[in-house]
PDB file of N, CA and C in Angstrom:
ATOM      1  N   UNK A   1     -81.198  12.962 -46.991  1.00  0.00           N
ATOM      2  CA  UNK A   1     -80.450  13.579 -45.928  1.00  0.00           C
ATOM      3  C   UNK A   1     -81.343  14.302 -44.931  1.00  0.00           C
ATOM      4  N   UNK A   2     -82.365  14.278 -45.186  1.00  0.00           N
ATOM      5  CA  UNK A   2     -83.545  14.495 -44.544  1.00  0.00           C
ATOM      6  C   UNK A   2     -83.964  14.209 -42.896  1.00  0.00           C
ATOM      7  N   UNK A   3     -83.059  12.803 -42.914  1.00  0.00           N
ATOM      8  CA  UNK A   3     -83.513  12.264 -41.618  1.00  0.00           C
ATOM      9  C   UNK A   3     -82.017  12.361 -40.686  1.00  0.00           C
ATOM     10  N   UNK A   4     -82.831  12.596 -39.289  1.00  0.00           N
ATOM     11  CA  UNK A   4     -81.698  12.768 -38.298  1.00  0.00           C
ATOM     12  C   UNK A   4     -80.595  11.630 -38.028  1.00  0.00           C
ATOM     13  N   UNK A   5     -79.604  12.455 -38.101  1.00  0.00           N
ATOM     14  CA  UNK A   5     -78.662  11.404 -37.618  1.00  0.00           C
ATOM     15  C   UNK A   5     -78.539  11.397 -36.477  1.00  0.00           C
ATOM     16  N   UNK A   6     -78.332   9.723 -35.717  1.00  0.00           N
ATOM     17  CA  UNK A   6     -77.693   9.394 -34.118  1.00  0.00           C
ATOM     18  C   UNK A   6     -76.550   9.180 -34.265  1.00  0.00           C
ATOM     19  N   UNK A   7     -76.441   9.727 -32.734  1.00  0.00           N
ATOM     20  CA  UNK A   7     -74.453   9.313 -32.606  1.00  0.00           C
ATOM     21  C   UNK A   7     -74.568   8.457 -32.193  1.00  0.00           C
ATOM     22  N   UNK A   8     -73.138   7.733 -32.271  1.00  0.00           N
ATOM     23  CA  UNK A   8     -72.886   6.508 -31.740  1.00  0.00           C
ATOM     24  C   UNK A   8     -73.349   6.226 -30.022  1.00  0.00           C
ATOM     25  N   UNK A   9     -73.233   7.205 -29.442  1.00  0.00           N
ATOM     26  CA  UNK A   9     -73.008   6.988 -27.907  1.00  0.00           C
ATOM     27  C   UNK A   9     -74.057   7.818 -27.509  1.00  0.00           C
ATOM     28  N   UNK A  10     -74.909   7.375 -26.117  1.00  0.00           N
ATOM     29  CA  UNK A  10     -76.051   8.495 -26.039  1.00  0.00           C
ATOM     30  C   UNK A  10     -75.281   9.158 -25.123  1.00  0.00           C
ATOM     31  N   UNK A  11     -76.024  10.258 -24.372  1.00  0.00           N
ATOM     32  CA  UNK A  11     -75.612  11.054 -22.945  1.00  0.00           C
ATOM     33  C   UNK A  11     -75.348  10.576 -22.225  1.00  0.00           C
ATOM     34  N   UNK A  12     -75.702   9.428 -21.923  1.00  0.00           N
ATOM     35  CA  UNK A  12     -75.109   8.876 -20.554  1.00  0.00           C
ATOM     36  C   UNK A  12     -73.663   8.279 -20.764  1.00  0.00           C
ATOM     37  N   UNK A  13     -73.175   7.682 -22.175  1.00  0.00           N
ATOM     38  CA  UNK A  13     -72.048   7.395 -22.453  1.00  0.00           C
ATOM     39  C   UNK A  13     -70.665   8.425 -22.317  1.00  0.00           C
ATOM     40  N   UNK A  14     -71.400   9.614 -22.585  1.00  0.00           N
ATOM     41  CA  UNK A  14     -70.640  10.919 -23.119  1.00  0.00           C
ATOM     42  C   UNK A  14     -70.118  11.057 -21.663  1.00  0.00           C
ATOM     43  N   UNK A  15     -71.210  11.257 -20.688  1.00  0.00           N
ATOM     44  CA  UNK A  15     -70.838  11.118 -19.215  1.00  0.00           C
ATOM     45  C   UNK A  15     -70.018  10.806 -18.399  1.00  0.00           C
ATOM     46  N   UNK A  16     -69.886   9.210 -18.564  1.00  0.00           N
ATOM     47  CA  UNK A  16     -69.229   7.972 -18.239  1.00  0.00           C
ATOM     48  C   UNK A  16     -67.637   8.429 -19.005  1.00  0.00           C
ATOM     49  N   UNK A  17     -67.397   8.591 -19.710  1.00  0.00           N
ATOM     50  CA  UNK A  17     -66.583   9.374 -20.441  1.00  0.00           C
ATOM     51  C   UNK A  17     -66.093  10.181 -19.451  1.00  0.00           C
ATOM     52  N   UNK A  18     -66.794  11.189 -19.493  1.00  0.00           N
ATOM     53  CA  UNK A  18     -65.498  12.801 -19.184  1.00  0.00           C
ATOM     54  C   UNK A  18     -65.283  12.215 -17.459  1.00  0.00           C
ATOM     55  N   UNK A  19     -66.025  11.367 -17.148  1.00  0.00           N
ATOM     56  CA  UNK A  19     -65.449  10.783 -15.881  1.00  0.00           C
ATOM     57  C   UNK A  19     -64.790   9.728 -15.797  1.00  0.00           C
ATOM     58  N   UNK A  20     -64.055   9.284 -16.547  1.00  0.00           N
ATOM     59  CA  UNK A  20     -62.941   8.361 -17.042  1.00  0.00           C
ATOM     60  C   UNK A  20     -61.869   9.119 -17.500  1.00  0.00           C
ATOM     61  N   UNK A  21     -62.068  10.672 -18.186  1.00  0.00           N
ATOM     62  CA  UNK A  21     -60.712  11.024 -18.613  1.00  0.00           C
ATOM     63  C   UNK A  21     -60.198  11.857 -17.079  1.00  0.00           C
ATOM     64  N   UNK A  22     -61.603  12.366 -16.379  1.00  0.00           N
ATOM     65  CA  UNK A  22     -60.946  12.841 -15.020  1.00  0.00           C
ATOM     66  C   UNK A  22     -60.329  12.124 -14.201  1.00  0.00           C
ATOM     67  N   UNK A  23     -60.832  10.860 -13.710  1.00  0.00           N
ATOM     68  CA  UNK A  23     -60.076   9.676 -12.950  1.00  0.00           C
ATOM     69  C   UNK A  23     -58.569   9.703 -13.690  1.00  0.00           C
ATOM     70  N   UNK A  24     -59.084   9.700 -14.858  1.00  0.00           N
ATOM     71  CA  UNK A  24     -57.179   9.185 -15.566  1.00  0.00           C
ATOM     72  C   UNK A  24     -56.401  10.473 -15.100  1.00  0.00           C
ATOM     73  N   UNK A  25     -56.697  11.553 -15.485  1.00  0.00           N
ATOM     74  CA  UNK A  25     -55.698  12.990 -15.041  1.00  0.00           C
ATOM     75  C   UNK A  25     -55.325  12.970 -13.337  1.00  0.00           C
ATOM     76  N   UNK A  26     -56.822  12.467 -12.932  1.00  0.00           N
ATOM     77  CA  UNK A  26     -56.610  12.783 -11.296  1.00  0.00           C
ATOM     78  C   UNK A  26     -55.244  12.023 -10.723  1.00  0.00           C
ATOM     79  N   UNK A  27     -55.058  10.416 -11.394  1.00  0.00           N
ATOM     80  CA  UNK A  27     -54.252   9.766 -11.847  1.00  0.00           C
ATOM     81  C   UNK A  27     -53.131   9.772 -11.961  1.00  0.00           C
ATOM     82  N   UNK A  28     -53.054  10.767 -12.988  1.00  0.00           N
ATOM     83  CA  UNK A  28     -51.416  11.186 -13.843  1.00  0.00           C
ATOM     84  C   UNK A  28     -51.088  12.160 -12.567  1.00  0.00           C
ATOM     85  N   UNK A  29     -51.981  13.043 -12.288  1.00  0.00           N
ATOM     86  CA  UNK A  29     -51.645  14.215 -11.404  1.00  0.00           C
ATOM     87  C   UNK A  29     -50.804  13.451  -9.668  1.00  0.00           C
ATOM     88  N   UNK A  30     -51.493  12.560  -8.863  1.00  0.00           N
ATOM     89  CA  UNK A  30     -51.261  11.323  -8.324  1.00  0.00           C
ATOM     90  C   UNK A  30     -49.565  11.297  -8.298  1.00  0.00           C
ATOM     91  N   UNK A  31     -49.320  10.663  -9.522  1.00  0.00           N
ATOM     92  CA  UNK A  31     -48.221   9.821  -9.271  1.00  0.00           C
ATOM     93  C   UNK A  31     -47.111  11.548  -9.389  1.00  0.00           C
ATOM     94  N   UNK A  32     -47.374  12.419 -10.383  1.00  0.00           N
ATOM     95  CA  UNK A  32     -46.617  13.499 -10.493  1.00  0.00           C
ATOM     96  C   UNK A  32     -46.420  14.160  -8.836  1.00  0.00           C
ATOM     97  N   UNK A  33     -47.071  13.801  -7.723  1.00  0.00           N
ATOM     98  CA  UNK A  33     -46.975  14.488  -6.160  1.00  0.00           C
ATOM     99  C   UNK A  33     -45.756  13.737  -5.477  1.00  0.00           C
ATOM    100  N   UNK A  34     -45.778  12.249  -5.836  1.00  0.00           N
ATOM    101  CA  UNK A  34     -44.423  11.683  -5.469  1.00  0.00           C
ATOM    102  C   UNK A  34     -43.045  12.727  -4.710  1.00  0.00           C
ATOM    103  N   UNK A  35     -43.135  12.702  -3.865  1.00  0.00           N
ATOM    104  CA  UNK A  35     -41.908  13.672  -3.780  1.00  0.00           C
ATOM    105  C   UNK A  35     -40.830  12.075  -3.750  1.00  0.00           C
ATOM    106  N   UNK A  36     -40.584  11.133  -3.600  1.00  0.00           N
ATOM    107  CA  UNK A  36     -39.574  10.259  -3.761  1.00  0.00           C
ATOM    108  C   UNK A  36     -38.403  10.898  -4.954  1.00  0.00           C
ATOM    109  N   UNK A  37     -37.483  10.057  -5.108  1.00  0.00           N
ATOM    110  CA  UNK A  37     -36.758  10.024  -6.424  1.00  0.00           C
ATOM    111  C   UNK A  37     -37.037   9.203  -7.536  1.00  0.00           C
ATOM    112  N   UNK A  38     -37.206   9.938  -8.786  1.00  0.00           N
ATOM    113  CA  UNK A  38     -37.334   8.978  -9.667  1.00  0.00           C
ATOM    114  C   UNK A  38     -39.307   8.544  -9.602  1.00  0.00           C
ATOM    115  N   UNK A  39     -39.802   9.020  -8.625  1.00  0.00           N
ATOM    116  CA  UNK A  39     -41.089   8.438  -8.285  1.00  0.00           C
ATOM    117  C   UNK A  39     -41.797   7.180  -7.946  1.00  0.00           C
ATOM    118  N   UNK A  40     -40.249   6.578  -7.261  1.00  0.00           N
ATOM    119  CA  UNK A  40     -40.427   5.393  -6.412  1.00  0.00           C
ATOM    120  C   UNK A  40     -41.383   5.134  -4.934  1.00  0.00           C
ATOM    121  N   UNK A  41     -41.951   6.406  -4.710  1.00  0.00           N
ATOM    122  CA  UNK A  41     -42.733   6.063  -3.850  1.00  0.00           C
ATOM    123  C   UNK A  41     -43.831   5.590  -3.551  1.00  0.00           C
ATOM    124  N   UNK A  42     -44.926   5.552  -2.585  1.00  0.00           N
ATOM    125  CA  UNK A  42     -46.015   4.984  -2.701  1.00  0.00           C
ATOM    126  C   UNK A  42     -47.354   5.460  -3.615  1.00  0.00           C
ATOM    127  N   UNK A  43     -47.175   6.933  -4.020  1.00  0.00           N
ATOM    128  CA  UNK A  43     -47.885   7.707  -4.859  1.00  0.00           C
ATOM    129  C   UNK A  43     -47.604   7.258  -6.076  1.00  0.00           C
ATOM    130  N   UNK A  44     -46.277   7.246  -6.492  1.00  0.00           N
ATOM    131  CA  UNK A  44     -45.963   7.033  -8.101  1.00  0.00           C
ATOM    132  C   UNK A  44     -45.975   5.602  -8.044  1.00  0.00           C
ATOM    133  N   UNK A  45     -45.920   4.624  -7.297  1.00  0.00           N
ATOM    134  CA  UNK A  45     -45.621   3.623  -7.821  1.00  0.00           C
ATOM    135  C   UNK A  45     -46.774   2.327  -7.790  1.00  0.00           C
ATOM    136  N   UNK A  46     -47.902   2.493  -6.794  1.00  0.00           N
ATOM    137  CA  UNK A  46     -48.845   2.195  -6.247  1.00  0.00           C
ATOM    138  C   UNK A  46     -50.131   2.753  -6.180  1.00  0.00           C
ATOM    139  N   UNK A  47     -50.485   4.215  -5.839  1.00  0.00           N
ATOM    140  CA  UNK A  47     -51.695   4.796  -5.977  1.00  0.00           C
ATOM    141  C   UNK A  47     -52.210   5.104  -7.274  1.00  0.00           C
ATOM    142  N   UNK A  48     -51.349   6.291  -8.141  1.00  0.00           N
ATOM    143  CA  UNK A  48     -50.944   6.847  -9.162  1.00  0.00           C
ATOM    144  C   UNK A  48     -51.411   5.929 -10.346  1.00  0.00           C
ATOM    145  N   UNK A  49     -50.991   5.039 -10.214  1.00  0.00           N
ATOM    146  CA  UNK A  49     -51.226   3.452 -11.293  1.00  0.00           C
ATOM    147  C   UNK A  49     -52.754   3.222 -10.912  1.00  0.00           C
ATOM    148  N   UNK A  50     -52.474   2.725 -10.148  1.00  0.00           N
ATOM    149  CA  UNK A  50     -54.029   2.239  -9.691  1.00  0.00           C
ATOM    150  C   UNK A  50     -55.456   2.861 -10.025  1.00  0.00           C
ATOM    151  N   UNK A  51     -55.223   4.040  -9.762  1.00  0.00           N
ATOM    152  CA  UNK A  51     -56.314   5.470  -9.984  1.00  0.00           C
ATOM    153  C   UNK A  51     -56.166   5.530 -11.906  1.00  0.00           C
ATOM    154  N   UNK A  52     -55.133   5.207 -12.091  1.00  0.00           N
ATOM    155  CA  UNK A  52     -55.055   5.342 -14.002  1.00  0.00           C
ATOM    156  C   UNK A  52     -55.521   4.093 -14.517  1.00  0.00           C
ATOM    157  N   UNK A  53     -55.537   2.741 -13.576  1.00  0.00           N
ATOM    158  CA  UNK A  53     -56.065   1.761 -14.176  1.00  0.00           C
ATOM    159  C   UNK A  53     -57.721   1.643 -14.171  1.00  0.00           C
ATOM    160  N   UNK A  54     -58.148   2.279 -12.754  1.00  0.00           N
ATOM    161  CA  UNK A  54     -59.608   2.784 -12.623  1.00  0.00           C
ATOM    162  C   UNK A  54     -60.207   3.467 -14.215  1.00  0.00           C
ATOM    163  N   UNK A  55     -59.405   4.697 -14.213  1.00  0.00           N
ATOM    164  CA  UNK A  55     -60.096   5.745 -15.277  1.00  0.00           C
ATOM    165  C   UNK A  55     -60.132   4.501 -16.845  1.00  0.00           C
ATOM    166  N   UNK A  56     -58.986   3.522 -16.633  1.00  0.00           N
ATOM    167  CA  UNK A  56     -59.047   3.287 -18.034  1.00  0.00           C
ATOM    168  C   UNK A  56     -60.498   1.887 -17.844  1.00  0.00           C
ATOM    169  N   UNK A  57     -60.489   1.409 -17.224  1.00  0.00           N
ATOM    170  CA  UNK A  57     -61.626   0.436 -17.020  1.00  0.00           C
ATOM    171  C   UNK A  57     -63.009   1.406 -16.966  1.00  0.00           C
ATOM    172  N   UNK A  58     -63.474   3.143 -16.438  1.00  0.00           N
ATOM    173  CA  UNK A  58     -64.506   3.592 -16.781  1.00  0.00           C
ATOM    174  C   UNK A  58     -64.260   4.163 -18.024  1.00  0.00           C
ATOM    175  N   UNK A  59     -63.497   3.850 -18.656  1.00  0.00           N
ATOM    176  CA  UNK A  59     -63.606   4.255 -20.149  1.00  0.00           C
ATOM    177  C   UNK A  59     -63.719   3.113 -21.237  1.00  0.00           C
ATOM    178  N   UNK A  60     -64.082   1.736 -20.695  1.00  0.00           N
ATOM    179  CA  UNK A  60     -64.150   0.464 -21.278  1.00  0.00           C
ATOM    180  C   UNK A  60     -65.517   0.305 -21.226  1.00  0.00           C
ATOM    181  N   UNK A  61     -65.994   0.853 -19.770  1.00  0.00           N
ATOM    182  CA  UNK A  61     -67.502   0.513 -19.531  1.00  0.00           C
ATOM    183  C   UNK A  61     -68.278   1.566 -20.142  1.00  0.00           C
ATOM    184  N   UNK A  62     -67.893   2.849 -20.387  1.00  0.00           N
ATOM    185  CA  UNK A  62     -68.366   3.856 -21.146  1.00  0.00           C
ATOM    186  C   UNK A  62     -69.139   3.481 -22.411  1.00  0.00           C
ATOM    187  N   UNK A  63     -67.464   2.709 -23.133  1.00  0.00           N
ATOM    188  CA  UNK A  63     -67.823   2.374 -24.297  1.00  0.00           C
ATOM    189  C   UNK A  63     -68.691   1.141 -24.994  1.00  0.00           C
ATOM    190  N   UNK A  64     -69.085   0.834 -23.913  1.00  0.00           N
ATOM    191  CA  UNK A  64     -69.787  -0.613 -23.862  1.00  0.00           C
ATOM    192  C   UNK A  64     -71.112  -0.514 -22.836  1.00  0.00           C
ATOM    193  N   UNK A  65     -71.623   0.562 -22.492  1.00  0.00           N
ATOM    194  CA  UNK A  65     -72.768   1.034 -21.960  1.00  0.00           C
ATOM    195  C   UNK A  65     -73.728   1.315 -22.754  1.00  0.00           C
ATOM    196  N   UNK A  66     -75.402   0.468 -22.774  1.00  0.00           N
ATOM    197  CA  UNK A  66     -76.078   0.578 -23.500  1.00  0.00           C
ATOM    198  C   UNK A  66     -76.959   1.060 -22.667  1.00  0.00           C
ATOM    199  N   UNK A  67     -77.121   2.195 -22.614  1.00  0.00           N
ATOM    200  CA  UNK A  67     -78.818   2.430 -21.462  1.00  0.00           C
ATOM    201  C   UNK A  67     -80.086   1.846 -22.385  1.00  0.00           C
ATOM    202  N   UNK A  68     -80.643   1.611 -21.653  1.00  0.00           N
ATOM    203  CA  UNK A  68     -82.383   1.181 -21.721  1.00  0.00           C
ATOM    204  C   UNK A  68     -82.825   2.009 -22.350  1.00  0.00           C
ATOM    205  N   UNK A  69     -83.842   1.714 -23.273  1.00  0.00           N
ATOM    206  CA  UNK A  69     -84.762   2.607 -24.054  1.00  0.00           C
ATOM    207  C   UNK A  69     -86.279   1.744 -23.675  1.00  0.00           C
ATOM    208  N   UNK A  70     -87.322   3.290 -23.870  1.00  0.00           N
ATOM    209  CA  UNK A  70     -88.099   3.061 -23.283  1.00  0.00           C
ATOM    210  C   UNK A  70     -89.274   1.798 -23.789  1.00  0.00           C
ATOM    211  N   UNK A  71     -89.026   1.329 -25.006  1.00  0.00           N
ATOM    212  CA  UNK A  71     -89.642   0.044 -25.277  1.00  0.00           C
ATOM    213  C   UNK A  71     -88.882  -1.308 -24.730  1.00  0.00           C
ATOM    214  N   UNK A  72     -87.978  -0.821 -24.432  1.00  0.00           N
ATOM    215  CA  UNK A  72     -87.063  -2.124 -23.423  1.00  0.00           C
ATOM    216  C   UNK A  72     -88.023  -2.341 -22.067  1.00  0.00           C
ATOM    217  N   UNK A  73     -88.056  -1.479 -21.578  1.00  0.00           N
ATOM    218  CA  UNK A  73     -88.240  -1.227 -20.309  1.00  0.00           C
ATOM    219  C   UNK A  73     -89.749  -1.402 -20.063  1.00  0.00           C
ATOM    220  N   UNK A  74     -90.638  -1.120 -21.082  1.00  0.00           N
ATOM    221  CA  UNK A  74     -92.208  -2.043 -21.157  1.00  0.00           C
ATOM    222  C   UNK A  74     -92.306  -2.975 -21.126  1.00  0.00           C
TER     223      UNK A  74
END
């Protein structure tokens, strides 16, 4: 038990991350401005989505982001 453990994901993943769960809130927040009814308008029904489908695609690439290490890169 001696030897260090790695996490799964380096820093730059962790990153890519908390800027995928912000896109998604910025998102949710988005479609919640709707003043329409029901949130049929162009915010809830069009932007709102769109901006939540963003956050969920930088949270695909997050998780599937391998940065370079420096014997790669020699």
């Amino acid at each position: 038990m001696s030897e260090k453990r790695k996490l799964a994901f380096s820093k730059a993943n962790y990153v890519i991350m908390i800027t995928g769960v912000v896109v998604l809130a910025l998102g949710f927040i988005i479609m919640t401005m709707d003043t329409e009814p029901y949130g049929f308008g162009f915010l809830g029904l069009t932007l709102g989505p769109i901006v939540v489908m963003l956050g969920f695609i930088i949270q695909f690439v997050a998780i599937f982001y391998k940065p370079k290490t420096k014997s790669e890169s020699e």
